[in-house]
PDB file of N, CA and C in Angstrom:
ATOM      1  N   UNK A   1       0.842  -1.176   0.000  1.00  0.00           N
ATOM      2  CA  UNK A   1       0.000   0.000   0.000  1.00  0.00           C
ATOM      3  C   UNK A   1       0.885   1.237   0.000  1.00  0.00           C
ATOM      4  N   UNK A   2       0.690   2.072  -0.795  1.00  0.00           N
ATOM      5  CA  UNK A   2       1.282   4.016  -0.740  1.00  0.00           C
ATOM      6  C   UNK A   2       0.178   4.690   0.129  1.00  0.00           C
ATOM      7  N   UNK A   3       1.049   5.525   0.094  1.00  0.00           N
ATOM      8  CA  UNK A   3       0.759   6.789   0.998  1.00  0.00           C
ATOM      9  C   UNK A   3       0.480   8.598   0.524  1.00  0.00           C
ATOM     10  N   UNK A   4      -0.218   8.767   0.215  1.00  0.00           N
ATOM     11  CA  UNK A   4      -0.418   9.903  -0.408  1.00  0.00           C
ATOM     12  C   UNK A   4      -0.044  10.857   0.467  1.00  0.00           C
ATOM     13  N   UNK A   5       0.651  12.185  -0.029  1.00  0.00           N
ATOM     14  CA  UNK A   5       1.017  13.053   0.789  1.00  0.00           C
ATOM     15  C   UNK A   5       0.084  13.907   1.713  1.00  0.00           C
ATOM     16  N   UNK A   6      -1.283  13.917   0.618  1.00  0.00           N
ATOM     17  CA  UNK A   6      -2.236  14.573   1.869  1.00  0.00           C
ATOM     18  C   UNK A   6      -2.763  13.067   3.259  1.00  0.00           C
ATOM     19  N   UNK A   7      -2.175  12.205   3.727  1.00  0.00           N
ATOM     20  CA  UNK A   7      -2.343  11.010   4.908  1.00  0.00           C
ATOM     21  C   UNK A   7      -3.326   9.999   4.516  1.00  0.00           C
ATOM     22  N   UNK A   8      -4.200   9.876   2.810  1.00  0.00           N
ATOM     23  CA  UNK A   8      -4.629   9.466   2.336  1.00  0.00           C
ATOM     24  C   UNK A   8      -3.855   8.222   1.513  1.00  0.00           C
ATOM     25  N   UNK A   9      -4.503   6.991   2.029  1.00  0.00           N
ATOM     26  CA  UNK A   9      -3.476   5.644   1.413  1.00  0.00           C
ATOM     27  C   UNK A   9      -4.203   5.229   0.387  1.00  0.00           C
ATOM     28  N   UNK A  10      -3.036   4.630  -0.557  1.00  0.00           N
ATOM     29  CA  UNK A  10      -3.674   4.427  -1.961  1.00  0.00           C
ATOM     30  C   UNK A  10      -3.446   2.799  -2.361  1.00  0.00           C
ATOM     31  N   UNK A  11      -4.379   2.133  -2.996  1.00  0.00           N
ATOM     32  CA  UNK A  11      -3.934   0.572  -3.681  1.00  0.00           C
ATOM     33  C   UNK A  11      -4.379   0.592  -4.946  1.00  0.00           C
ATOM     34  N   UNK A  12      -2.887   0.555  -5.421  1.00  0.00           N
ATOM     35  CA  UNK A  12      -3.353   0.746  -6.871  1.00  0.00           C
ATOM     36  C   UNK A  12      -4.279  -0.826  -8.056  1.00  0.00           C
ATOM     37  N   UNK A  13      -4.242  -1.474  -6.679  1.00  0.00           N
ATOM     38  CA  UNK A  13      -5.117  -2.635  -7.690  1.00  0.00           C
ATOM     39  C   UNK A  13      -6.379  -3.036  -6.788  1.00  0.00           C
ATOM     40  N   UNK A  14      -6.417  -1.621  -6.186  1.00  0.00           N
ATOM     41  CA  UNK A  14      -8.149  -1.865  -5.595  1.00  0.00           C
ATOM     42  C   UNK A  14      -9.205  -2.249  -6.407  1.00  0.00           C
ATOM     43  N   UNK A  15      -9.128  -1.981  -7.472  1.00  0.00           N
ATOM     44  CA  UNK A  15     -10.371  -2.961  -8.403  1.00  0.00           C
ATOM     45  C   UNK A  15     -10.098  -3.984  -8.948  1.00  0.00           C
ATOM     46  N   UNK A  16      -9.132  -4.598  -8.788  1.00  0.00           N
ATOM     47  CA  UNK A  16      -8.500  -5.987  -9.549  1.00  0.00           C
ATOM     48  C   UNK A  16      -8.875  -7.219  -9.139  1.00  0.00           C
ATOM     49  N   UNK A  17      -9.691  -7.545  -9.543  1.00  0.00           N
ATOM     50  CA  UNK A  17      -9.986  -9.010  -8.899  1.00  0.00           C
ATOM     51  C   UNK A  17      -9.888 -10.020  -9.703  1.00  0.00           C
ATOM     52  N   UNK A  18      -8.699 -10.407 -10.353  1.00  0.00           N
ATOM     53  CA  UNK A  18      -7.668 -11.243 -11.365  1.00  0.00           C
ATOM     54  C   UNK A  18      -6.605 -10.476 -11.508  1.00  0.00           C
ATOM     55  N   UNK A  19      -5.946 -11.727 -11.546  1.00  0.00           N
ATOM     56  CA  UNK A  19      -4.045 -11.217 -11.571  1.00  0.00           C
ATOM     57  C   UNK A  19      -4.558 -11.427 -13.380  1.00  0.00           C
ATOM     58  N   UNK A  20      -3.593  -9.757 -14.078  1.00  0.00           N
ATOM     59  CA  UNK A  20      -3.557  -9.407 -15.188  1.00  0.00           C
ATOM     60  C   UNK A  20      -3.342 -10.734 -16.685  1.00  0.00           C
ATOM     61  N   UNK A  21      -3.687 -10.961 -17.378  1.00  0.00           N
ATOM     62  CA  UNK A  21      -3.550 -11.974 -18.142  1.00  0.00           C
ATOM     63  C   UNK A  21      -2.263 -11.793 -19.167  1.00  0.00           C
ATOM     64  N   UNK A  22      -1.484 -13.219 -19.618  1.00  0.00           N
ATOM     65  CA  UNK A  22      -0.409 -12.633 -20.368  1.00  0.00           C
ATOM     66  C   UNK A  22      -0.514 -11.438 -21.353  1.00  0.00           C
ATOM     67  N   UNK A  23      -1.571 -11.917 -22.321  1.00  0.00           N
ATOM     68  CA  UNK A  23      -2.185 -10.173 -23.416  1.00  0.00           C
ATOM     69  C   UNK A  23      -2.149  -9.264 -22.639  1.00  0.00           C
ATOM     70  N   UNK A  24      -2.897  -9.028 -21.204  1.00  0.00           N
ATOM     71  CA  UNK A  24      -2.989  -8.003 -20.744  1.00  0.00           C
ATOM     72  C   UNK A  24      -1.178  -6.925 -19.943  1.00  0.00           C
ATOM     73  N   UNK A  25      -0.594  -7.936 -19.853  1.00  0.00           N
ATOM     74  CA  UNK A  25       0.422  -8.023 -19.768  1.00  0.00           C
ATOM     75  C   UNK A  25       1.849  -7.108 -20.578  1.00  0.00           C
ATOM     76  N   UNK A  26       1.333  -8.168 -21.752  1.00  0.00           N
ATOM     77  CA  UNK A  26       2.117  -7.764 -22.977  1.00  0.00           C
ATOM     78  C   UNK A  26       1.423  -6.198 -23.222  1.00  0.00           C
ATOM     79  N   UNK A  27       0.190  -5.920 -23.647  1.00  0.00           N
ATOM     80  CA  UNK A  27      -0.142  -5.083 -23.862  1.00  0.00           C
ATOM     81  C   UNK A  27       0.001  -3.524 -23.235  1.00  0.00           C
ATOM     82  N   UNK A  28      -0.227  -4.014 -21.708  1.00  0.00           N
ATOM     83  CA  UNK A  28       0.191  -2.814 -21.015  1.00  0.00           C
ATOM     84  C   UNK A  28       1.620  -2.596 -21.146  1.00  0.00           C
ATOM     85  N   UNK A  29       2.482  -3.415 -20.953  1.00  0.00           N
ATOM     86  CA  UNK A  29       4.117  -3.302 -21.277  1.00  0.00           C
ATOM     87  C   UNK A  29       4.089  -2.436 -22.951  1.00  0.00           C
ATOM     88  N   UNK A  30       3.604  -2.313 -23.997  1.00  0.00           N
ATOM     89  CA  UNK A  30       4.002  -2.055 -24.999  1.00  0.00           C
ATOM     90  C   UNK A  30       2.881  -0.189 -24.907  1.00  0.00           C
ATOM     91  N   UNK A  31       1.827  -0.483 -24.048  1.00  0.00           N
ATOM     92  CA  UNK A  31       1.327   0.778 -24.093  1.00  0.00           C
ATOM     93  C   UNK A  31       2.642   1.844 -23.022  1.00  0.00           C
ATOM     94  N   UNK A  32       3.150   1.460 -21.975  1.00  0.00           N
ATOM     95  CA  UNK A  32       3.955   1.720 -21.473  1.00  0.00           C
ATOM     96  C   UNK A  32       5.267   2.352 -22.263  1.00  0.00           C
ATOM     97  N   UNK A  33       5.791   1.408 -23.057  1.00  0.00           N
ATOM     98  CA  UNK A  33       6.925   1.972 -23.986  1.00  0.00           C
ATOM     99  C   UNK A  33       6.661   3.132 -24.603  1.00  0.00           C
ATOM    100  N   UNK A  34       5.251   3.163 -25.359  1.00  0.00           N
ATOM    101  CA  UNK A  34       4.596   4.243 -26.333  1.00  0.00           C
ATOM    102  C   UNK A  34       4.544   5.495 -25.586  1.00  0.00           C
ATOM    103  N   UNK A  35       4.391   5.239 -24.072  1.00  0.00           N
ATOM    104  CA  UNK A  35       3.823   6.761 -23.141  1.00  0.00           C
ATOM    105  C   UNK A  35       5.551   7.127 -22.561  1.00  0.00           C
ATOM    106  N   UNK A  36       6.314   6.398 -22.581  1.00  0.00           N
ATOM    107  CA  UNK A  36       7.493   6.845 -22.656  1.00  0.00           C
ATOM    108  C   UNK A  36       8.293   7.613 -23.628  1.00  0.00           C
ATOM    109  N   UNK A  37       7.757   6.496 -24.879  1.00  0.00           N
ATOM    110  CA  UNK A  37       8.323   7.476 -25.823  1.00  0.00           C
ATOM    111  C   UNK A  37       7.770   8.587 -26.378  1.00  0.00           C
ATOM    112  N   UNK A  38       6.936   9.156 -25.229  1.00  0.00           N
ATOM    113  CA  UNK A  38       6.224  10.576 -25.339  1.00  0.00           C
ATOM    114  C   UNK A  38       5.213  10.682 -26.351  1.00  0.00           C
ATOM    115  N   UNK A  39       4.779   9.471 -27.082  1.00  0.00           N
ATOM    116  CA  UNK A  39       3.641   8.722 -27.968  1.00  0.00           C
ATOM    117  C   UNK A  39       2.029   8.686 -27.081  1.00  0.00           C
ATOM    118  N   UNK A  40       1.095   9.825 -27.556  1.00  0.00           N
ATOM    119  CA  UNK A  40       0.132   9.688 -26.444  1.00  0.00           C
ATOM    120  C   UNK A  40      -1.361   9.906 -27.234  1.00  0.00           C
ATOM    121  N   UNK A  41      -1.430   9.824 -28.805  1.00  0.00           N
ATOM    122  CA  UNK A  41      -2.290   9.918 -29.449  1.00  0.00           C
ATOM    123  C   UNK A  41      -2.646   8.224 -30.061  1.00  0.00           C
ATOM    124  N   UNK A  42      -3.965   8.128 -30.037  1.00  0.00           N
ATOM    125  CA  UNK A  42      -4.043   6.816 -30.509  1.00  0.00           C
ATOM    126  C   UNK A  42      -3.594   5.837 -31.583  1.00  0.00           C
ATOM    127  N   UNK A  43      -3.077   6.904 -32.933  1.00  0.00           N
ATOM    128  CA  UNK A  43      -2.941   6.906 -34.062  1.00  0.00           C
ATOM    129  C   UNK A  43      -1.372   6.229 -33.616  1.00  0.00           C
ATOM    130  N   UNK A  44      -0.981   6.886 -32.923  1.00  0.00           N
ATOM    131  CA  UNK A  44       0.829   6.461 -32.105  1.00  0.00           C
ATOM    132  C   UNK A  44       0.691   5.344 -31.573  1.00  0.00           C
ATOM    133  N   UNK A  45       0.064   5.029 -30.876  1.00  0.00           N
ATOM    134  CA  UNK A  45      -0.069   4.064 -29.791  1.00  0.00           C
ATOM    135  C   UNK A  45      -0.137   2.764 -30.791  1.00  0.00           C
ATOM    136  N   UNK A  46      -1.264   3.002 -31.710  1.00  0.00           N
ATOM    137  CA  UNK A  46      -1.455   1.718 -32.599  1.00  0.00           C
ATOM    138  C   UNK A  46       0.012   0.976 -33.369  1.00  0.00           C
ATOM    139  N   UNK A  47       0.216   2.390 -33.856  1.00  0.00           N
ATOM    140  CA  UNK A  47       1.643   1.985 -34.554  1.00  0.00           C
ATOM    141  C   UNK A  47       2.832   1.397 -33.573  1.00  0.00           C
ATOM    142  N   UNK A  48       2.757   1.733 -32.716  1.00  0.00           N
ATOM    143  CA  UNK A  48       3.589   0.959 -31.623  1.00  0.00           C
ATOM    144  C   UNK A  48       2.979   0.100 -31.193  1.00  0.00           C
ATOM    145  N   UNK A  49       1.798  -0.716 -31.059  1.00  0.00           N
ATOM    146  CA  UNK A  49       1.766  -1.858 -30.941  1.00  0.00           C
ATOM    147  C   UNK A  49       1.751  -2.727 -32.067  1.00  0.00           C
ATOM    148  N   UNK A  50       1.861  -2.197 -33.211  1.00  0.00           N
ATOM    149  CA  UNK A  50       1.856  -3.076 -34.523  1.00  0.00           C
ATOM    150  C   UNK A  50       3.361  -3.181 -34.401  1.00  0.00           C
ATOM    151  N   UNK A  51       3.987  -1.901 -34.286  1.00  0.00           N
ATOM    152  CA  UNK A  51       5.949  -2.142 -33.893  1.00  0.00           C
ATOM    153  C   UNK A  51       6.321  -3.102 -33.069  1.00  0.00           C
ATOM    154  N   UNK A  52       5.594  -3.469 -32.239  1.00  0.00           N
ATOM    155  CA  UNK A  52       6.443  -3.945 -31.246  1.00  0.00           C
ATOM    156  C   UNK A  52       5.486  -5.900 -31.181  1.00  0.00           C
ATOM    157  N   UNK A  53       4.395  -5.607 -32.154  1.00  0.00           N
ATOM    158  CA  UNK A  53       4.311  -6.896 -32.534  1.00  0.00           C
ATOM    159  C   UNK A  53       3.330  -7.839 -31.291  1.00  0.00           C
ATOM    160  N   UNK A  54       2.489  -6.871 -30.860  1.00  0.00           N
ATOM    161  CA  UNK A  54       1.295  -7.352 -30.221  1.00  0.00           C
ATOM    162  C   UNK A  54      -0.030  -7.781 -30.788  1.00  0.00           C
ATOM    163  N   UNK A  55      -0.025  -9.035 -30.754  1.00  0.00           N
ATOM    164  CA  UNK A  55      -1.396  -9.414 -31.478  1.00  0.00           C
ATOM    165  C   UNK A  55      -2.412  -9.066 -31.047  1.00  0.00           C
ATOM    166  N   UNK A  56      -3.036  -8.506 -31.732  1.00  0.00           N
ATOM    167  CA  UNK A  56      -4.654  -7.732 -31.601  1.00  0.00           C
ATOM    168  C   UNK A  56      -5.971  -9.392 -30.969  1.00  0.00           C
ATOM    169  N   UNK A  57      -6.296  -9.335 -30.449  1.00  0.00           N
ATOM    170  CA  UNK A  57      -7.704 -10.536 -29.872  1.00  0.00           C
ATOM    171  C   UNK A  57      -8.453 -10.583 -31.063  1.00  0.00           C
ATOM    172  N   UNK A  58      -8.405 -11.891 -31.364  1.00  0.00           N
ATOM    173  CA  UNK A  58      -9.521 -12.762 -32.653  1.00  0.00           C
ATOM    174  C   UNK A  58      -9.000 -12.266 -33.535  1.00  0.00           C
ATOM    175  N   UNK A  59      -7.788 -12.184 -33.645  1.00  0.00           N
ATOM    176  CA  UNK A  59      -6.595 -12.046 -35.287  1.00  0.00           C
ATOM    177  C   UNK A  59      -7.064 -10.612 -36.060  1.00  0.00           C
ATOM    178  N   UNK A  60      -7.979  -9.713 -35.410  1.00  0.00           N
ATOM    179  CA  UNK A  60      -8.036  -7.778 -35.923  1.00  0.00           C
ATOM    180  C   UNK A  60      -6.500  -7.691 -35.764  1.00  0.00           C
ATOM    181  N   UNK A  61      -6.890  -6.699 -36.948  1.00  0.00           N
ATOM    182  CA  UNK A  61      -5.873  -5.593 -37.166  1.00  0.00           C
ATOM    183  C   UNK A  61      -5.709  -4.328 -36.063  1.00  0.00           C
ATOM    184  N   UNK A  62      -4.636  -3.785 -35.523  1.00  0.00           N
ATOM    185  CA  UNK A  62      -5.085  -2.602 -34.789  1.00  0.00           C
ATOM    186  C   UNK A  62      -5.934  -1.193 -35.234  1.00  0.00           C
ATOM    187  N   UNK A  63      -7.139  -0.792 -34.887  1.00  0.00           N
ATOM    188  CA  UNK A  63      -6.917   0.681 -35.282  1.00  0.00           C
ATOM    189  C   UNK A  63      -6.871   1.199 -34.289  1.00  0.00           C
ATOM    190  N   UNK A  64      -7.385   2.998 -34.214  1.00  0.00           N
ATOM    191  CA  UNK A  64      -7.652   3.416 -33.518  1.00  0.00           C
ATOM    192  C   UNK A  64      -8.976   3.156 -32.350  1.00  0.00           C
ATOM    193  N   UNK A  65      -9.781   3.198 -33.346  1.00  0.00           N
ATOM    194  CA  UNK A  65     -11.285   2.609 -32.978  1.00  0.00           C
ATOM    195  C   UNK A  65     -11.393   1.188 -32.173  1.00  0.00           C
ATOM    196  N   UNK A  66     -10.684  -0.050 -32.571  1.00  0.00           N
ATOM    197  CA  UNK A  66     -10.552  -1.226 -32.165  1.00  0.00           C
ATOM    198  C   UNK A  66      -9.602  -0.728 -31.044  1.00  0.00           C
ATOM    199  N   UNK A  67      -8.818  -0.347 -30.643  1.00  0.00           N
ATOM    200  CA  UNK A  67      -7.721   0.207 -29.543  1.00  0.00           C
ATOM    201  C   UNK A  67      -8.787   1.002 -28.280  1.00  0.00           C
ATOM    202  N   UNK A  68      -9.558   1.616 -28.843  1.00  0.00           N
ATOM    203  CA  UNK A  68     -10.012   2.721 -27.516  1.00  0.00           C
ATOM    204  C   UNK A  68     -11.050   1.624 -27.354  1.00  0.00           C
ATOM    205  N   UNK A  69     -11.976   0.792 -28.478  1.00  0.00           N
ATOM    206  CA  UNK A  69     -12.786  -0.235 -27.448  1.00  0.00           C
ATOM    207  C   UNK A  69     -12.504  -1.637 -26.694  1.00  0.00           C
ATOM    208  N   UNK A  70     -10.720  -1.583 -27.054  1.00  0.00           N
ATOM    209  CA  UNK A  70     -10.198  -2.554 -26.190  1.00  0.00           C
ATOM    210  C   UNK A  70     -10.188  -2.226 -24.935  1.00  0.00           C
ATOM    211  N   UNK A  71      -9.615  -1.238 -25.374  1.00  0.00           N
ATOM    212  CA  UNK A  71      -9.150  -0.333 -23.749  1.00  0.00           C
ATOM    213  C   UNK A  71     -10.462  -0.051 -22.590  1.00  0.00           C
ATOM    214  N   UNK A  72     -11.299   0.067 -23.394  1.00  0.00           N
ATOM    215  CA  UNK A  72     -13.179   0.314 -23.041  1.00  0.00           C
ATOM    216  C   UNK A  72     -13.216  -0.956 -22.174  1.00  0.00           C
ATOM    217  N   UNK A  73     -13.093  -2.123 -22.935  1.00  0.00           N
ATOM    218  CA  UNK A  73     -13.601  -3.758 -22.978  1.00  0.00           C
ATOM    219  C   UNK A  73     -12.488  -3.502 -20.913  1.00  0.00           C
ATOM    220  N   UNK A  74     -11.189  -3.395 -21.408  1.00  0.00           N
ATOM    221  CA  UNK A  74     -10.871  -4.341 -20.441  1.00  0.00           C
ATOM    222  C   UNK A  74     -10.802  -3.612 -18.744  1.00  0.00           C
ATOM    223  N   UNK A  75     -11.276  -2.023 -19.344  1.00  0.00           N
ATOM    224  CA  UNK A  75     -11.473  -1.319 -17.960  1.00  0.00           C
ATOM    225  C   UNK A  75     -12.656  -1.484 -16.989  1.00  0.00           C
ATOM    226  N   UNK A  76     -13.343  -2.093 -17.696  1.00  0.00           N
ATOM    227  CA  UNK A  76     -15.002  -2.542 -17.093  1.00  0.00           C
ATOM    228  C   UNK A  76     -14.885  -3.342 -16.017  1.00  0.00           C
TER     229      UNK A  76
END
């Protein structure tokens, strides 16, 4: 558990109720690289996961559109 500076404690996997799946895994690792490499538009993001060679669920192609309702799908 952290500690927020105003004495407020934080868990960052307070809604997690499953340990992350390998895709989910891989995926966040490669969205990670993209927000590093200062890549923060979707159009970026896609191309870096087509770069870095993450298979899209049920063999899609990445777009933008398929990307923000992944991201939709797995925040629920």
């Amino acid at each position: 558990m952290q500690f927020h500076p105003k004495g407020q404690s934080l868990n960052p996997h307070q809604h997690r109720d499953h340990e992350p799946s390998d895709y989910e895994n891989v995926l966040g690792d490669a969205l990670e690289r993209s927000f590093a490499a200062g890549i923060h538009d979707l159009d970026g993001i896609v191309k870096g996961l087509v770069d870095y060679g993450v298979p899209a669920p049920q063999g899609k192609n990445w777009t933008a559109e398929f990307l923000a309702a992944e991201l939709k799908r797995l925040g629920q």
